[in-house]
Protein backbone atom coordinates (compact mmCIF):
# COMPACT_ATOMS: atom_id res chain seq x y z
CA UNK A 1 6.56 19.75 -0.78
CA UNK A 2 8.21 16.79 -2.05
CA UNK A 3 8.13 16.07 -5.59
CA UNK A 4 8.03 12.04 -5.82
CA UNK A 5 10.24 10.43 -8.50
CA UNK A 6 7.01 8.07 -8.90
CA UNK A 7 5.06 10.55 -10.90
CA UNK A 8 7.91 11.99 -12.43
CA UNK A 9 7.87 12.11 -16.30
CA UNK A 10 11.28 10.15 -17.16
CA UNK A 11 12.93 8.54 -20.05
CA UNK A 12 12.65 5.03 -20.90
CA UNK A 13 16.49 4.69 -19.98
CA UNK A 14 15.12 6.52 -16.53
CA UNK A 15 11.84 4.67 -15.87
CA UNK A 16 14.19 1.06 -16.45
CA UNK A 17 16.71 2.66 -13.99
CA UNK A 18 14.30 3.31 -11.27
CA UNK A 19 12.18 0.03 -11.74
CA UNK A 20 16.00 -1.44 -11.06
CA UNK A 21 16.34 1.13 -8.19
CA UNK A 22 12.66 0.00 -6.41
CA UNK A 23 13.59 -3.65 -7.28
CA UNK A 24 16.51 -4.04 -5.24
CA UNK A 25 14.83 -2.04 -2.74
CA UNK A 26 11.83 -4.55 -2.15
CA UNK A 27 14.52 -7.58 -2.67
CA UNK A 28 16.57 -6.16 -0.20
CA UNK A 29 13.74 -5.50 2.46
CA UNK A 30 11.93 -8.76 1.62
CA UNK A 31 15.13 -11.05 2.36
CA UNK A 32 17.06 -9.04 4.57
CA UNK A 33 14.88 -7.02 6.85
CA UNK A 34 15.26 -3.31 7.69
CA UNK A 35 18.63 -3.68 9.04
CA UNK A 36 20.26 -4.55 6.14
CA UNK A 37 18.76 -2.05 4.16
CA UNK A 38 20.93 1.65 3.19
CA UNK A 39 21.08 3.42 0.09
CA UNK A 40 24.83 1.99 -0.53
CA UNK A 41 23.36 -1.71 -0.87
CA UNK A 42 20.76 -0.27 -2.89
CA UNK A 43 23.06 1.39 -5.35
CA UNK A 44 25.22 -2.21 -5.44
CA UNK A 45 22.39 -4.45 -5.89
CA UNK A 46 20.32 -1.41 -8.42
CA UNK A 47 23.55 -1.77 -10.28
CA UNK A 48 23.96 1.89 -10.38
CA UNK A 49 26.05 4.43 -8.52
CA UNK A 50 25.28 6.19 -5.51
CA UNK A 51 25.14 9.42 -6.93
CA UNK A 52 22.92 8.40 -9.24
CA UNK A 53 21.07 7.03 -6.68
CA UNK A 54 20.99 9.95 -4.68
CA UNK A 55 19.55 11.73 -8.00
CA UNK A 56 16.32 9.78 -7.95
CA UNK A 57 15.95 9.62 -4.12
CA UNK A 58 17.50 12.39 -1.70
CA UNK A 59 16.22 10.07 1.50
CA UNK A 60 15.69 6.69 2.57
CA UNK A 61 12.30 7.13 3.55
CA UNK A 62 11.33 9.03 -0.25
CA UNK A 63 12.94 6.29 -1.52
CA UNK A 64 10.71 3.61 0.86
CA UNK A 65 7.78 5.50 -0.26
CA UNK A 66 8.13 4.99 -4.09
CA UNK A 67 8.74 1.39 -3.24
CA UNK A 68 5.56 1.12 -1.16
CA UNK A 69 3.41 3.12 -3.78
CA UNK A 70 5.16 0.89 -6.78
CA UNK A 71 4.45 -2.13 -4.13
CA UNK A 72 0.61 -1.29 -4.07
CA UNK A 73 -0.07 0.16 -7.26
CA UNK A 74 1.11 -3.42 -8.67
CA UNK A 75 -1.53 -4.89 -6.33
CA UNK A 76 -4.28 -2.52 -7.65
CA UNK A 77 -3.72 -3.64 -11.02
CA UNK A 78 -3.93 -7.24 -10.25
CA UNK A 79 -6.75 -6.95 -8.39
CA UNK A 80 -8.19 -4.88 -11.19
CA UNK A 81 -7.33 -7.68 -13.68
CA UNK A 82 -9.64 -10.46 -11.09
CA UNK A 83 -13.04 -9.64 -9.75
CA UNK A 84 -12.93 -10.04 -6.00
CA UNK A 85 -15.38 -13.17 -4.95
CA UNK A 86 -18.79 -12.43 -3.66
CA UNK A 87 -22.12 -11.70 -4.85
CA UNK A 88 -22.41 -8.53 -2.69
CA UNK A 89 -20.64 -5.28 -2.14
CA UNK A 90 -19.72 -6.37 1.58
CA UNK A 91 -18.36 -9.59 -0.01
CA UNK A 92 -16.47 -8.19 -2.15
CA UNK A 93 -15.07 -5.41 -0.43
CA UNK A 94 -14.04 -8.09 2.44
CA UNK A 95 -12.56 -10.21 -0.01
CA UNK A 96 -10.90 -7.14 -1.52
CA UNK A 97 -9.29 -6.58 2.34
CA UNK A 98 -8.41 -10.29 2.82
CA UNK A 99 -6.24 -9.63 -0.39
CA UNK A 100 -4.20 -6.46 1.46
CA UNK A 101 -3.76 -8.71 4.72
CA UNK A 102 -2.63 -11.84 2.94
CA UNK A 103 -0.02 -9.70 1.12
CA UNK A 104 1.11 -8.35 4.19
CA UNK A 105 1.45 -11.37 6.05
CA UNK A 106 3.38 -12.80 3.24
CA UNK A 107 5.53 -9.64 3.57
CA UNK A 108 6.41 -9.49 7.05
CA UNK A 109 9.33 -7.29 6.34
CA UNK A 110 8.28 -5.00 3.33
CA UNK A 111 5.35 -3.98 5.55
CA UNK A 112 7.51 -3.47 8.65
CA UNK A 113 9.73 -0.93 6.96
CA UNK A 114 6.45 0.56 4.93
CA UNK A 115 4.62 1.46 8.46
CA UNK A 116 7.62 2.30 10.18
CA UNK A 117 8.01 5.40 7.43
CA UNK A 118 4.33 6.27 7.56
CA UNK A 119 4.23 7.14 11.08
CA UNK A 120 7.82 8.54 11.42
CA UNK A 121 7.70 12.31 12.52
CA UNK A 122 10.46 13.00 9.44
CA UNK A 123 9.03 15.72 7.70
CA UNK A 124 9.81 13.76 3.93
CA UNK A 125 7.53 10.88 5.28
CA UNK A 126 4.61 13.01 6.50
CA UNK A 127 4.27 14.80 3.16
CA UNK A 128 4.50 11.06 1.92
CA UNK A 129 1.29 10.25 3.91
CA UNK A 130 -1.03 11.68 1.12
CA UNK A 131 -0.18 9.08 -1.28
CA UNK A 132 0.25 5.75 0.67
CA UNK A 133 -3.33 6.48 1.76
CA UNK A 134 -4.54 7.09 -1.37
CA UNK A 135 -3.45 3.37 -2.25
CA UNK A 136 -6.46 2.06 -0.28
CA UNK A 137 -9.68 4.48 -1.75
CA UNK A 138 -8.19 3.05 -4.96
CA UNK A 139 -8.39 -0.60 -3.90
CA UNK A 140 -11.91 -0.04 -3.13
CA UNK A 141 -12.72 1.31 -5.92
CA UNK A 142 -12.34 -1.87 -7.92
CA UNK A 143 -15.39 -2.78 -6.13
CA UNK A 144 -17.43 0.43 -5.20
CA UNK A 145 -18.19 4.01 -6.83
CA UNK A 146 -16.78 6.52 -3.83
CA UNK A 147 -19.41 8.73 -5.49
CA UNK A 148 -22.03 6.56 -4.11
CA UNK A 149 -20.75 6.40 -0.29
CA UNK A 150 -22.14 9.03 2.15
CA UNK A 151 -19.18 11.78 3.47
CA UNK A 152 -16.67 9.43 1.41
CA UNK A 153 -13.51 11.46 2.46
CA UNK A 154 -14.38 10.66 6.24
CA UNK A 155 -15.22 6.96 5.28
CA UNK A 156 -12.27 6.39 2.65
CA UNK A 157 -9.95 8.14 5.73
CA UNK A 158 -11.26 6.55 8.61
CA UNK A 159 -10.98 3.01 7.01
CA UNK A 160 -7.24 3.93 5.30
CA UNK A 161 -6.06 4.48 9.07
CA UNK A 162 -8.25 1.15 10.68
CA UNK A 163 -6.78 -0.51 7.67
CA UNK A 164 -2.59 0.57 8.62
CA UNK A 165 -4.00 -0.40 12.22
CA UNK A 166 -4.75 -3.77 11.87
CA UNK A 167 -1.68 -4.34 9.46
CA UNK A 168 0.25 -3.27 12.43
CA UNK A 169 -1.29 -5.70 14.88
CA UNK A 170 -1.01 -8.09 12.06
CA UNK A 171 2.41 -7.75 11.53
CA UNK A 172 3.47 -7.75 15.63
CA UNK A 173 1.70 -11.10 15.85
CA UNK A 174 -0.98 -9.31 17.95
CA UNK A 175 -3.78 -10.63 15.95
CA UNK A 176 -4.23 -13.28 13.16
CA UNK A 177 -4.86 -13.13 9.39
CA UNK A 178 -8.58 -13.86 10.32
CA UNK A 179 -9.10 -11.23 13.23
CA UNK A 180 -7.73 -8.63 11.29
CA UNK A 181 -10.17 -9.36 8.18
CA UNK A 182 -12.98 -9.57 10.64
CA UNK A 183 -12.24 -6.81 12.47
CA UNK A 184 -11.76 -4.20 9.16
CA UNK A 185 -15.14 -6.07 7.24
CA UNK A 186 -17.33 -5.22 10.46
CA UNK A 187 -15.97 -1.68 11.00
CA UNK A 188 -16.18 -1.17 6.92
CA UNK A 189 -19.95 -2.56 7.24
CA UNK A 190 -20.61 -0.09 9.86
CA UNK A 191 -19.00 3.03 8.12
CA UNK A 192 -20.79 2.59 4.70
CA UNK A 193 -24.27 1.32 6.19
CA UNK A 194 -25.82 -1.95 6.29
CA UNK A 195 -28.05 -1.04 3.15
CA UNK A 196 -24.71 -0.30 1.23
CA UNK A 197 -23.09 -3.37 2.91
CA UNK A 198 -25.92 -6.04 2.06
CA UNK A 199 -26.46 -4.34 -1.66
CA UNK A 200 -26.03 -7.45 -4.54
CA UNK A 201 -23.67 -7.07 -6.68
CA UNK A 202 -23.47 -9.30 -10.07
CA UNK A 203 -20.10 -10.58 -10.95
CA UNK A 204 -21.17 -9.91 -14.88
């Protein structure tokens, strides 16, 4: 089992060093593309060694998935800090996904690299799948109680993997921003129930 350096308890000199480490990362993805990316112009742009480096992340892909849960735990807590629009669950939950696509499509690369690593076979990555999935349920739950949702685990699951699906059409150009929010709000609708769906929600 892989022990992520994301839930790690580390020093404040250690937690500054690895916010460095998944900085560079996400600058270096985000202007340069995959290509560009190894842990050597990590270390350089991190300002830190490579064996240091190599300390906090043994792999490229444990180091992409710290980046990616860093990436969207950020999201969850801005999303946290704005009530989604909408004056009913199904609003707000689809304004909660519009929110996941628009980053995505403003992140061509960053979410490239991220779903490349999620469905590699590389044994680091599938242990990694756990906690990139967990991102979404989260997300939600700035709008909804998973308490509250009939068989949640087969819900939260099925719409975590119709969620990485349409990100990947999204982000081959095989649908647009406004497909891919239809298509997740009507198959999130059907999952949790129209009664669930159509429920009003106060902004209060």
């Amino acid at each position: 089992m892989v022990t992520y350096t994301i839930s790690r308890k580390l020093s404040p000199t250690q937690l500054k060093r690895r916010a460095s480490i998944l900085t560079a990362t996400r600058e270096i993805i985000s202007n340069e593309g995959s290509d560009d990316f190894n842990m050597q112009a990590v270390a350089k742009k991190a300002g830190v060694s490579r064996a240091t480096l190599y300390r906090y992340y043994s792999t490229r892909n444990h180091l992409i998935n710290d980046m990616a849960l860093d990436w969207g735990l950020s999201l969850i807590e801005r999303l946290q800090c704005t009530t989604p629009p909408g004056n009913t669950i199904g609003e707000k939950l689809t304004a909660v996904f519009a929110n996941i696509f628009k980053e995505a499509y403003q992140n061509p690369n960053l979410i490239a690299i991220i779903l490349n690593s999620i469905i590699s076979p590389d044994y680091a990555s599938v242990e990694s799948h756990v906690d990139v999935e967990q991102l979404l349920p989260s997300l939600l739950n700035t709008v909804i109680d998973e308490r509250e949702i009939h068989n949640a685990e087969f819900v939260l699951g099925t719409l975590s993997r119709l969620t990485l699906a349409n990100l990947l059409y999204l982000n081959s150009g095989r649908s647009g921003m406004d497909e891919a929010i239809d298509n997740i709000a009507h198959n999130a609708k059907l999952l949790l129930g129209e009664i669930f769906w159509n429920r009003f929600e106060s902004n209060a």
